[in-house]
Protein backbone atom coordinates (compact mmCIF):
# COMPACT_ATOMS: atom_id res chain seq x y z
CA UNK A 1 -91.29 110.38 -82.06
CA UNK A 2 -89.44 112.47 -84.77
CA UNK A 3 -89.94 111.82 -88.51
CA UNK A 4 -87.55 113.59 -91.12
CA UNK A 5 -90.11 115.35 -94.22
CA UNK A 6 -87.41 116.90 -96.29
CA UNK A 7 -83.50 117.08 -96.56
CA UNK A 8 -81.31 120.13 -97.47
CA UNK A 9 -77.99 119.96 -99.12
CA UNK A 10 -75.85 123.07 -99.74
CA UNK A 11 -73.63 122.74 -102.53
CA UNK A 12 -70.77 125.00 -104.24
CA UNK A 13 -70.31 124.35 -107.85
CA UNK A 14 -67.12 125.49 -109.39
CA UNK A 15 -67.92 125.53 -112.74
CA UNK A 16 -64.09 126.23 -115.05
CA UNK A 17 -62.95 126.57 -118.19
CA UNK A 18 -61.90 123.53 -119.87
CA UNK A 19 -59.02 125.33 -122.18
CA UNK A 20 -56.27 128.00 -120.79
CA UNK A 21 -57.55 130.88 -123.21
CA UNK A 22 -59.61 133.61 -121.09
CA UNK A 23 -61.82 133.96 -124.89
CA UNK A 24 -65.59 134.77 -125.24
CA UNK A 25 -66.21 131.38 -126.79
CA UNK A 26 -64.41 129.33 -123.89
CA UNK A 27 -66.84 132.20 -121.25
CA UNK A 28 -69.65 131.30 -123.40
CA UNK A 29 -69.24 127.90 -122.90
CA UNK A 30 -69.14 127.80 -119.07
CA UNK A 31 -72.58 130.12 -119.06
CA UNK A 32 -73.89 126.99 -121.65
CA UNK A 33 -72.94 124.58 -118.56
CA UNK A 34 -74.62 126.51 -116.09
CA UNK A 35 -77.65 126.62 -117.95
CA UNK A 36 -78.05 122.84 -118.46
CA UNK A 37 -77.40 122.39 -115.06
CA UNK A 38 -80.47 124.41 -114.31
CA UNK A 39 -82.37 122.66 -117.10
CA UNK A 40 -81.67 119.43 -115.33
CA UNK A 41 -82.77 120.65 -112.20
CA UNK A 42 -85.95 121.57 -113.96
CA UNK A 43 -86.69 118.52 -115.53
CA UNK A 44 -85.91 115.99 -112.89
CA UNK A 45 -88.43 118.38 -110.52
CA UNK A 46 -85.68 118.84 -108.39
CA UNK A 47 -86.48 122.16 -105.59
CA UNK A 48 -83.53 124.17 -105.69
CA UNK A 49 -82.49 127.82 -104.97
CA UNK A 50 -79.68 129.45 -105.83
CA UNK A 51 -77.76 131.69 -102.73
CA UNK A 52 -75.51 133.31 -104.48
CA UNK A 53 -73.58 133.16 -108.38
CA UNK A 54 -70.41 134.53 -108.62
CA UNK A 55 -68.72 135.12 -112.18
CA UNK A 56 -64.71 135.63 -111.99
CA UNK A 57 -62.88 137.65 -114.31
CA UNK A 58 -61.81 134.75 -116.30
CA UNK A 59 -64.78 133.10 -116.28
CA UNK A 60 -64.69 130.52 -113.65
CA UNK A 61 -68.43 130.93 -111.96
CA UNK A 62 -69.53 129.87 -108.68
CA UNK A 63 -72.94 128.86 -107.94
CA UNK A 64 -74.02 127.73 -104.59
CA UNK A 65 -77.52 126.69 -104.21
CA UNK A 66 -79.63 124.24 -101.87
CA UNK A 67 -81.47 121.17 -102.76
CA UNK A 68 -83.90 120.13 -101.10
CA UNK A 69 -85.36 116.61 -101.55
CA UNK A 70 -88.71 114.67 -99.89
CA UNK A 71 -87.74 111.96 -98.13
């Protein structure tokens, strides 16, 4: 008999710009998103690692990371 311990998810996040201007205050933003996402992470004790974070010239980022939660 087989009994699942943990489960993995792999996620890509797109995280965008909400407005049309490419400014420093609209990049800023996005990097402000990212970060509470982490923070989240952190305080819900959630294991994570992130594979790879990609920022575009515009400021789109992606983040791809996997969860993994006890069953």
């Amino acid at each position: 008999m087989k009994r699942i311990k943990a489960a993995c998810i792999t996620q890509t996040i797109h995280f965008i710009n909400k407005d049309i201007t490419k400014s420093e205050y609209s990049k800023r933003k996005v990097q402000e998103e990212i970060t509470r996402y982490k923070h989240r992470l952190d305080r819900e004790r959630t294991k994570y690692k992130i594979l790879s974070e990609e920022v575009e010239e515009d400021g789109f980022v992606f983040v791809q990371n996997i969860l993994k939660e006890p069953i």
